[in-house]
Protein backbone atom coordinates (compact mmCIF):
# COMPACT_ATOMS: atom_id res chain seq x y z
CA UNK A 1 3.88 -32.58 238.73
CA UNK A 2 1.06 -33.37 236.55
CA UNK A 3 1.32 -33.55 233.06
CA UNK A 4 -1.46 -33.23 230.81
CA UNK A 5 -1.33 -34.31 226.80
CA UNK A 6 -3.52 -32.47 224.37
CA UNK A 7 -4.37 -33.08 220.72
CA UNK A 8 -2.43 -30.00 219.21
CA UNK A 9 -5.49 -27.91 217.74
CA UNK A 10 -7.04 -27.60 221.37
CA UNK A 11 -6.70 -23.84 221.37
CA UNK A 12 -7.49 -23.43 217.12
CA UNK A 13 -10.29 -21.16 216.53
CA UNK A 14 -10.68 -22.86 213.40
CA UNK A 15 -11.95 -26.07 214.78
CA UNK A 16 -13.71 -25.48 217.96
CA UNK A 17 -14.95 -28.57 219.65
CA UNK A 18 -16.67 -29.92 222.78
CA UNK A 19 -13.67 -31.74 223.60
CA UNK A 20 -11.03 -29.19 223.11
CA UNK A 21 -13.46 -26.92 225.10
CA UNK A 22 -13.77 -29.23 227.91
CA UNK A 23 -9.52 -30.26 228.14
CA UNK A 24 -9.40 -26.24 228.29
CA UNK A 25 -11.45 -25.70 231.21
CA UNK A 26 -10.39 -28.76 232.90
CA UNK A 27 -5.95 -27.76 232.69
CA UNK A 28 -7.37 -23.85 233.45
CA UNK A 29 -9.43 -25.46 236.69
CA UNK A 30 -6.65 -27.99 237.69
CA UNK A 31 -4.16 -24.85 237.58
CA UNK A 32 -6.52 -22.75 239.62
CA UNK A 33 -6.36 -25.72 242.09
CA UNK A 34 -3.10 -25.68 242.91
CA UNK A 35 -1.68 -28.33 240.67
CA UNK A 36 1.53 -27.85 239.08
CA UNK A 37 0.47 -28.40 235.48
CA UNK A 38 3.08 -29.04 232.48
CA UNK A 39 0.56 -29.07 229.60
CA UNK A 40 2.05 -30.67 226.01
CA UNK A 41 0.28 -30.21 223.22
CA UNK A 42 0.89 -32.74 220.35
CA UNK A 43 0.53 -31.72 216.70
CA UNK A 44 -0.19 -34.32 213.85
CA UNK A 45 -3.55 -36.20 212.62
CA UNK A 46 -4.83 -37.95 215.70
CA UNK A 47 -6.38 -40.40 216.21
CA UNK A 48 -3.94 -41.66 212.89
CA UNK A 49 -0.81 -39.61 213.46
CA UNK A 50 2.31 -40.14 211.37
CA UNK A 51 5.20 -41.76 212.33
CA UNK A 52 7.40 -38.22 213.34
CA UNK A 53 4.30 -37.65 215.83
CA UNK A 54 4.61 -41.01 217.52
CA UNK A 55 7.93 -40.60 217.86
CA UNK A 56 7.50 -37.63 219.56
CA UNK A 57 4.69 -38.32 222.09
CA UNK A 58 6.89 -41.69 222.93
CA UNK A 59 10.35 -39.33 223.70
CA UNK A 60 8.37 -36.91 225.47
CA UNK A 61 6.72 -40.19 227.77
CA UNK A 62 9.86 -41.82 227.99
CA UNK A 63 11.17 -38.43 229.50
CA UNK A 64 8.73 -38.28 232.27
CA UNK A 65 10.40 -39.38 235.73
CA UNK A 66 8.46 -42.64 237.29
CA UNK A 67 5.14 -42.27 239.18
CA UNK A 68 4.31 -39.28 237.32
CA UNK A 69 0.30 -38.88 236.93
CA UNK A 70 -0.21 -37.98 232.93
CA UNK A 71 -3.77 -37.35 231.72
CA UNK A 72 -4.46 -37.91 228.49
CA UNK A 73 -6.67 -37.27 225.81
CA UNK A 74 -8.14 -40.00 224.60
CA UNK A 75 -8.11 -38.79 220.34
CA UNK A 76 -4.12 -38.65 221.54
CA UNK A 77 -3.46 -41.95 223.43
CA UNK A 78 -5.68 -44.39 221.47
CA UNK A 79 -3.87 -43.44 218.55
CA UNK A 80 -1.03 -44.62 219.59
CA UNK A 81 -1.40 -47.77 221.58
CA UNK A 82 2.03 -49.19 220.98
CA UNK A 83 3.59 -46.25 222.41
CA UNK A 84 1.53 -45.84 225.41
CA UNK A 85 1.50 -49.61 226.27
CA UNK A 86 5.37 -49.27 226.56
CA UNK A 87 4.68 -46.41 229.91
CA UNK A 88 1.56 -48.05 231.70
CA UNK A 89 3.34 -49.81 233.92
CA UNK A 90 5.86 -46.62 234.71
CA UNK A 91 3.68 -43.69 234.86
CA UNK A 92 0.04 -43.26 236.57
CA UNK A 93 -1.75 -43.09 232.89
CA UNK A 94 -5.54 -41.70 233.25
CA UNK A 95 -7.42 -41.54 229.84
CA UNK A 96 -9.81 -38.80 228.85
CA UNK A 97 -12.71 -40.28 226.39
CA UNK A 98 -14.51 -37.88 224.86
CA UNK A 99 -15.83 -40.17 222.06
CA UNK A 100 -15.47 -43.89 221.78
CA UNK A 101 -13.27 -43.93 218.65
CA UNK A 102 -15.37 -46.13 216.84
CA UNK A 103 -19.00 -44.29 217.10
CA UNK A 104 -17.75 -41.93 214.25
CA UNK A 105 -20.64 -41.91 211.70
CA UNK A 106 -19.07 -42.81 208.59
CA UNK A 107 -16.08 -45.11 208.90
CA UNK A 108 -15.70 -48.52 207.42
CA UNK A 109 -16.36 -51.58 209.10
CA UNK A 110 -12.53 -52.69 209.02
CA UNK A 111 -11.59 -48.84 210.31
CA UNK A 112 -14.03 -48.98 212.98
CA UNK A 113 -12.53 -52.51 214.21
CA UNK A 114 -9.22 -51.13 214.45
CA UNK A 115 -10.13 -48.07 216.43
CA UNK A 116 -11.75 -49.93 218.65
CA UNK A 117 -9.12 -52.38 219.36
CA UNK A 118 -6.45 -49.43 219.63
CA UNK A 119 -8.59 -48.06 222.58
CA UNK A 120 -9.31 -51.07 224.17
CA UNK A 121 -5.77 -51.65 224.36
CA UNK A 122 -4.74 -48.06 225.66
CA UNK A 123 -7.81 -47.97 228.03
CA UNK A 124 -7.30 -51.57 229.31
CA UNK A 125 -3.85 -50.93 230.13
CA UNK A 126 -4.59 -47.43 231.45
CA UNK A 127 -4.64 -46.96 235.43
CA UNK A 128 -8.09 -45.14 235.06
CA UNK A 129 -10.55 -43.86 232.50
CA UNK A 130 -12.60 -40.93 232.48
CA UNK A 131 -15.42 -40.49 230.52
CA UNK A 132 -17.84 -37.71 230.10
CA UNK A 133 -21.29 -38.91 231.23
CA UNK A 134 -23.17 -42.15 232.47
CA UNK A 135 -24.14 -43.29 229.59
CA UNK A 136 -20.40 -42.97 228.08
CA UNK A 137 -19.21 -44.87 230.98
CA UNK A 138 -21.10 -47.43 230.93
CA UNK A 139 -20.60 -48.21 227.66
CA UNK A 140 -16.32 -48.04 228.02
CA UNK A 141 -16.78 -50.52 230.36
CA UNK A 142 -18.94 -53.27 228.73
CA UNK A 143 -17.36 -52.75 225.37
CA UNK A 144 -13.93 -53.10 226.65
CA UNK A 145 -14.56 -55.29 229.90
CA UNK A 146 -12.96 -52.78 232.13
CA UNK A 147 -13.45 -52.73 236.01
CA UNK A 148 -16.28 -50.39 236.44
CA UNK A 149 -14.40 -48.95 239.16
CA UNK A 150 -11.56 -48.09 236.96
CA UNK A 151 -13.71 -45.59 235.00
CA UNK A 152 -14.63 -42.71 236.13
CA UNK A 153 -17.74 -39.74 235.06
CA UNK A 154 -16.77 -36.15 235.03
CA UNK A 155 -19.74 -34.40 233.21
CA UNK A 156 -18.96 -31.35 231.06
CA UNK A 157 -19.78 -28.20 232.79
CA UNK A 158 -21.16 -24.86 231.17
CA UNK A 159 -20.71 -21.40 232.17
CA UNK A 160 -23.42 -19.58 233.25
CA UNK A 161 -25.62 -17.12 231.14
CA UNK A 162 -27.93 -14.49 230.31
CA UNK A 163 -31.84 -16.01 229.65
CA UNK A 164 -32.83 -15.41 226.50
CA UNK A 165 -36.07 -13.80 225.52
CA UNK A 166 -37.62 -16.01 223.11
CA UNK A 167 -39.60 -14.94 220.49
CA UNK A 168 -43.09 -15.35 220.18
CA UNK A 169 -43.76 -17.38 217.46
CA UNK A 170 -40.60 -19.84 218.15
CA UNK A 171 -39.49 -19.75 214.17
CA UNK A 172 -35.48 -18.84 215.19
CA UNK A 173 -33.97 -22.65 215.29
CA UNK A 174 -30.28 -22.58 215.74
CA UNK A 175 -27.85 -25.65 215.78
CA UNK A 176 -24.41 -25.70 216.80
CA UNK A 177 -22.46 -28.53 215.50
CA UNK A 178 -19.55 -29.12 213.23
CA UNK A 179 -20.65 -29.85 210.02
CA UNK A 180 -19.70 -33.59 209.68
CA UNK A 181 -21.58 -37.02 209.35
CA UNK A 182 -21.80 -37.71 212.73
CA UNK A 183 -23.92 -34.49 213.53
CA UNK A 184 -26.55 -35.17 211.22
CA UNK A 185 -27.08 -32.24 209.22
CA UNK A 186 -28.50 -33.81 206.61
CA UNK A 187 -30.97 -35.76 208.53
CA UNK A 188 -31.80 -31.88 209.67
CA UNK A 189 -32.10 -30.31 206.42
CA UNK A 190 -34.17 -32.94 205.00
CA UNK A 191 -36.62 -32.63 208.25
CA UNK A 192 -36.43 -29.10 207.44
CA UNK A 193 -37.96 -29.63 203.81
CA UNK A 194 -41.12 -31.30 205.41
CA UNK A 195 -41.87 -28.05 207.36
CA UNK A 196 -41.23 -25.92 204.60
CA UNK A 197 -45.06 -24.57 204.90
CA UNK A 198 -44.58 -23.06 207.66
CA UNK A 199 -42.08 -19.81 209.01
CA UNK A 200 -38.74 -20.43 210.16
CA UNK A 201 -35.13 -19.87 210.02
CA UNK A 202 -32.47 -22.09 211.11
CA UNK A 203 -28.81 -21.23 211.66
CA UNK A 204 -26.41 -23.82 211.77
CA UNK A 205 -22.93 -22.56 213.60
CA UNK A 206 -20.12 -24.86 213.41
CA UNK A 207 -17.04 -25.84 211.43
CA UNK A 208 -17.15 -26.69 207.84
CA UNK A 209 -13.88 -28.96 207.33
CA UNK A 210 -15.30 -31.85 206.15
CA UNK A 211 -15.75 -30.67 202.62
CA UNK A 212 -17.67 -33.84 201.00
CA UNK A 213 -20.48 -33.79 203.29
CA UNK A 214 -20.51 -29.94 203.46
CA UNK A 215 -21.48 -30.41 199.91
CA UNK A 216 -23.91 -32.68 200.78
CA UNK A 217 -25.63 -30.64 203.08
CA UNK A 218 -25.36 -27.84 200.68
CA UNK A 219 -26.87 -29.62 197.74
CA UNK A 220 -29.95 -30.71 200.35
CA UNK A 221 -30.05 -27.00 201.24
CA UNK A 222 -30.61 -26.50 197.53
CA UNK A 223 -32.86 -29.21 196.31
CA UNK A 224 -35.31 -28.31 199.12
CA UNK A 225 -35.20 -24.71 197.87
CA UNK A 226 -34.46 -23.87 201.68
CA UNK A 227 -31.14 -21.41 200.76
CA UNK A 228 -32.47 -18.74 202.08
CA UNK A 229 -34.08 -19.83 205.59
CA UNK A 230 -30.75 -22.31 206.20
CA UNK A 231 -27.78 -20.85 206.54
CA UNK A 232 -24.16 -22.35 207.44
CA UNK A 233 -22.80 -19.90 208.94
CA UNK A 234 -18.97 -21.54 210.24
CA UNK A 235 -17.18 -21.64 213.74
CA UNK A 236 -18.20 -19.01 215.77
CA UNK A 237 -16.54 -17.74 219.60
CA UNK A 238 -16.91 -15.43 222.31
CA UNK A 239 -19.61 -12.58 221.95
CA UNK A 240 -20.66 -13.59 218.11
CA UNK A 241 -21.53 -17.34 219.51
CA UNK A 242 -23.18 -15.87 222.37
CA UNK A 243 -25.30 -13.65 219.97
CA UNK A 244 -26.58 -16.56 218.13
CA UNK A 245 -27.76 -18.19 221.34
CA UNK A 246 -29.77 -14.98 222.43
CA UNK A 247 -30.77 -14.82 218.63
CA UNK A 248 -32.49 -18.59 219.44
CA UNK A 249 -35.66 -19.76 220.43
CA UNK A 250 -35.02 -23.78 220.12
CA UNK A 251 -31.49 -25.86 219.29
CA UNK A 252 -31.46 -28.76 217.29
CA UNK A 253 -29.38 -31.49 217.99
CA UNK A 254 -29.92 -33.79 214.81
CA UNK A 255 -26.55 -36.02 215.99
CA UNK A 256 -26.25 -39.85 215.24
CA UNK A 257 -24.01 -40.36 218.72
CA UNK A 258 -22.51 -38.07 221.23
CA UNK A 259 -20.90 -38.41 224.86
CA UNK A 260 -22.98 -35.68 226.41
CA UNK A 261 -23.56 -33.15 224.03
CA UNK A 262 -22.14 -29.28 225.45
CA UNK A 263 -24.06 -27.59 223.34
CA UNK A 264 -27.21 -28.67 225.22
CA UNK A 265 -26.64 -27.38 228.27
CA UNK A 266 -24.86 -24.02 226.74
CA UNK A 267 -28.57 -23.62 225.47
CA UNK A 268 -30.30 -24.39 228.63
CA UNK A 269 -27.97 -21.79 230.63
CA UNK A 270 -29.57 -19.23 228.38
CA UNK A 271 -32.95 -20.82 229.23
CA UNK A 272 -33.44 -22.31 225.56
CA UNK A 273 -34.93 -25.86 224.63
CA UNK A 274 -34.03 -28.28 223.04
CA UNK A 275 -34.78 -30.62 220.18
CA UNK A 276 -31.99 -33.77 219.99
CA UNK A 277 -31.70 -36.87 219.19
CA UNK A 278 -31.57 -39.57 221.98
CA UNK A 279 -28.36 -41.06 222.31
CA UNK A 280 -25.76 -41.13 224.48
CA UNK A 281 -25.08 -38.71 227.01
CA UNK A 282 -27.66 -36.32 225.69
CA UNK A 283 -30.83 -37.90 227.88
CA UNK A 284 -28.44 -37.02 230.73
CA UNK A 285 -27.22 -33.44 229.50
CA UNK A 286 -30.84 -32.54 228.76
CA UNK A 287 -32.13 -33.77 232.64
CA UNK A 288 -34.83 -32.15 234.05
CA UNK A 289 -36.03 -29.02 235.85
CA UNK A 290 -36.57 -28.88 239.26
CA UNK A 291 -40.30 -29.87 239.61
CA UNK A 292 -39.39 -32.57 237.07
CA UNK A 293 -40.47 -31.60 233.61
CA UNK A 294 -38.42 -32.00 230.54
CA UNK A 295 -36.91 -28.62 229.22
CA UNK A 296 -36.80 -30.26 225.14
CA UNK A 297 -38.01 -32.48 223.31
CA UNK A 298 -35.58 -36.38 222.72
CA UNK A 299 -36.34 -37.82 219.16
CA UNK A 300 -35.00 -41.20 217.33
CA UNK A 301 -31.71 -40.26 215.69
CA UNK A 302 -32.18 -40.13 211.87
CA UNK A 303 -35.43 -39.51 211.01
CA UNK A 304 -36.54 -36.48 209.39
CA UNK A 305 -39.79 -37.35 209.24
CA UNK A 306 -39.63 -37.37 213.23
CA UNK A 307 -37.72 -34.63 213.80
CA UNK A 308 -40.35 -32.54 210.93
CA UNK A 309 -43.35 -33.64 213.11
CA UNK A 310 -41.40 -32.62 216.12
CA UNK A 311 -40.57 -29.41 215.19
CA UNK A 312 -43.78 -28.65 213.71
CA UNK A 313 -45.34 -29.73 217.13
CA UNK A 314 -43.08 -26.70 218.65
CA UNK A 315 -44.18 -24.23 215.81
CA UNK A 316 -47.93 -25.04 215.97
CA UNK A 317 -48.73 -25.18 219.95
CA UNK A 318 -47.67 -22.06 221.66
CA UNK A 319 -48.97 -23.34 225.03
CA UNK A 320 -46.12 -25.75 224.36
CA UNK A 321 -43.40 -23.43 224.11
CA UNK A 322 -44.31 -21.70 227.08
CA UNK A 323 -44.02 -24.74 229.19
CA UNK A 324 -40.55 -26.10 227.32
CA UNK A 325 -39.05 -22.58 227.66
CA UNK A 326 -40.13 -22.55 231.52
CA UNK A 327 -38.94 -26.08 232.06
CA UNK A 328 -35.36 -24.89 230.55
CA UNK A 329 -35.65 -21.70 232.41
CA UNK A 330 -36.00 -23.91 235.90
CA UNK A 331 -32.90 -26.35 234.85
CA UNK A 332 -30.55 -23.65 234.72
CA UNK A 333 -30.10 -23.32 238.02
CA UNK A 334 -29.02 -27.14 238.32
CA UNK A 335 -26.64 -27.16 235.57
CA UNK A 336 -22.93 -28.99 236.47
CA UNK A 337 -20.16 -25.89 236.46
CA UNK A 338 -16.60 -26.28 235.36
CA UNK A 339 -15.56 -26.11 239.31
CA UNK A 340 -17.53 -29.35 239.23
CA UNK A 341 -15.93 -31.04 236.49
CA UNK A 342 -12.62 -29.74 237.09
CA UNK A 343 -13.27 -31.91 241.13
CA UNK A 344 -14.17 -34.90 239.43
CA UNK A 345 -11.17 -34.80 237.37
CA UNK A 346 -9.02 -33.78 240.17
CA UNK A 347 -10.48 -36.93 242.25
CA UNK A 348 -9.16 -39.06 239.88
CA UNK A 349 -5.78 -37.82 239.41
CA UNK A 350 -5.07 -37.38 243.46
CA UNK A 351 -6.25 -41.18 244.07
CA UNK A 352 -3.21 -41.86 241.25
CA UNK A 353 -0.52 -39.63 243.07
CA UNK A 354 -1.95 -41.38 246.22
CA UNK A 355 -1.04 -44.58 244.78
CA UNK A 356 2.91 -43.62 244.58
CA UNK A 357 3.72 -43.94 248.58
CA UNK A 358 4.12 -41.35 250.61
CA UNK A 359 3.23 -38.41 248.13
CA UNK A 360 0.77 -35.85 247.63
CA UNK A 361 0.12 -33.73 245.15
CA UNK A 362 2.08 -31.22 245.79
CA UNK A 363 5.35 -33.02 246.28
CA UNK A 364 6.93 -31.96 242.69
C-alpha cells in the first residue's frame, strides 16, 4: 500500500494551484501504474494547522502498519514537524516540496525562521525529498544540509495542447497567477503604467483570496488609470482557462520566487512566450527549443521599469515576435508529460518499498 497525504483543498475549484495540480496528476498517474493508492486528504490551515488537525494527521500516521511508504505534501508535513518526527523512523516518509516554506513574499523575519526550521526538521528526518526542479533541489539541499542523494527532481509535467494563433500585433498579455505577494502583481501593474502609450490588454486569471493585496493591486489598477485594459478576472478551469490561453499572445510571469512555474510550460504547449522573472525553477521550465533559442524573454524579479522596457521590446519589434513565437512553437514538442513526472515519483517511492526486505510494490 501506498499512502499519499494531501493538503485538504487539493481538489477546490476555488483555489487552484500548481501544487494541488501537480499532487493530482501525480496520485491519478501512480493509480494508473498499478499502485494501490489510499489517498487522505487533511483539512485545516496548513502550513499552521490547529491543534484538532494535528491530532488528526498524527492518529491517522500512528495507524499506518510499519514499513509503509507515505508521500507527503510538503505544505502538510512541515507543518507539523513534531508529529511527523514521532513516524520517521517507522514508516518510509518521502516529502513533496513544492515551495520552500520560507520563500513566501511577505512574511516576517521571525515567521520565516520558524518555517524554515519546521522543514528542515521534517525534511532532515524524512527518508527522501522530492522537489520540483533543479534549481529547487539544489537549494533543499544546501539550505538544510541534506545528502544530495536523498533529494530527488520530478519536474511538473503539462498536458499537451492546441497552438495558438497569435495575433498580429502581440497586444493580448495574459498572466495566470494567484493574486498574492509572492506573484508580483503589483510589480506587473506598475510595469504596465510605463507602457500605457502604447495598445494592450492584459488579463490576469487567478485566485483573489488574499484580500489586502487584492486591494493593492486594485488601487494600482486605478491610479494608473489602466481599469479598463487590466482586468482580474478570478480562478478559472477546464475549457474557460483554456480559452484564455488561445485568447494570448505573451504570459507574464511577474513572480518574486517559484519552484518551476506550471504556468510556463501550459503556455508553451499552446506555442505562447513568455515574459518571467528569473528565479527558481523558471530558467529551467522556460528551456529551450530544439535548435537552441529561447522561446521568452527572463527579466530581474521586481522591476517594473524592466519588465515595461521588456514588454515594450515585444510590442515594438514584430520580427521579434515571430522568432519568440517560433522558438515556443519548437519547445513544445520537448515539454516533460505527467507520465514523466508520475516515473520520477514512482522511482522514488519503489527504492523506499525496496528498502523493507523482501517486498515489492505490490505486496499489500
Amino acid at each position: 500500500m501506498l499512502v499519499v497525504v494531501l493538503p485538504g483543498n487539493v481538489d477546490d475549484p476555488a483555489t487552484p494551484s500548481g501544487g494541488n495540480v501537480y499532487d493530482r496528476q501525480v496520485c491519478a498517474g501512480l493509480v494508473a501504474a498499478g499502485w494501490p493508492v489510499r489517498e487522505i486528504a487533511m483539512p485545516g490551515g496548513w502550513p499552521r494547522p490547529d491543534e484538532a488537525t494535528r491530532v488528526a494527521l498524527g492518529h491517522t500516521l500512528a495507524g499506518l502498519p510499519d514499513a509503509t511508504v507515505v508521500l507527503i505534501d510538503g505544505l502538510v508535513a512541515c507543518g507539523v514537524p513534531d508529529v511527523i518526527a514521532a513516524h520517521t523512523e517507522r514508516l518510509r516518509l518521502a516529502v513533496l516540496v513544492h515551495l520552500p516554506l520560507a520563500d513566501e513574499t511577505g512574511l516576517a523575519p521571525a515567521d520565516a525562521a520558524a518555517l524554515d526550521a519546521a522543514e528542515r526538521a521534517v525534511l532532515t528526518g524524512a527518508a527522501a525529498v522530492v522537489a520540483t526542479s533543479d534549481a529547487t533541489a539544489r537549494q533543499l539541499t544546501k539550505r538544510h544540509r541534506l545528502a544530495p542523494d536523498r533529494v530527488r527532481v520530478a519536474v511538473p509535467g503539462v498536458a499537451a495542447a492546441p497552438l495558438t494563433a497569435g495575433d498580429t500585433a502581440g497586444g493580448r498579455l495574459l498572466c495566470v497567477a494567484s493574486v498574492t505577494p509572492r506573484k508580483g502583481h503589483d510589480v506587473l501593474v506598475d510595469a504596465l503604467a510605463e507602457i500605457a502609450d502604447l495598445s494592450w490588454t492584459c488579463v490576469c486569471v487567478g485566485a483573489l483570496d488574499a484580500d489586502a493585496h487584492v486591494a493593492n493591486v486594485r488601487s494600482r489598477i486605478a491610479r494608473h488609470g489602466l481599469a479598463d485594459r487590466v482586468r482580474l478576472v478570478g480562478p478559472l478551469a477546464g475549457r474557460a482557462l483554456d480559452d484564455a490561453y488561445a485568447d494570448a499572445d505573451l504570459l507574464i510571469l511577474p513572480s518574486h520566487a517559484e519552484t518551476y512555474g506550471m504556468v510556463v510550460t501550459e503556455a508553451l504547449a499552446r506555442g505562447v512566450p513568455v515574459l518571467a522573472s528569473r528565479v527558481g525553477g523558471v530558467p529551467q521550465a522556460l528551456g529551450l527549443a530544439g535548435d537552441g533559442t529561447v522561446p521568452g524573454i527572463l527579466v530581474p524579479p521586481g522591476d517594473p521599469a524592466v519588465i515595461g522596457a521588456a514588454l515594450r521590446g515585444w510590442l515594438g519589434d514584430a520580427d521579434r515576435r515571430t522568432r519568440l513565437r517560433a522558438a515556443a512553437a519548437r519547445r513544445r514538442s520537448a515539454l516533460p508529460s505527467w507520465a514523466d513526472t508520475t516515473a520520477a515519483v514512482s522511482a522514488v517511492l519503489v527504492e523506499l518499498h525496496r528498502r523493507h526486505e523482501g517486498s515489492t510494490y505490490g505486496d499489500d
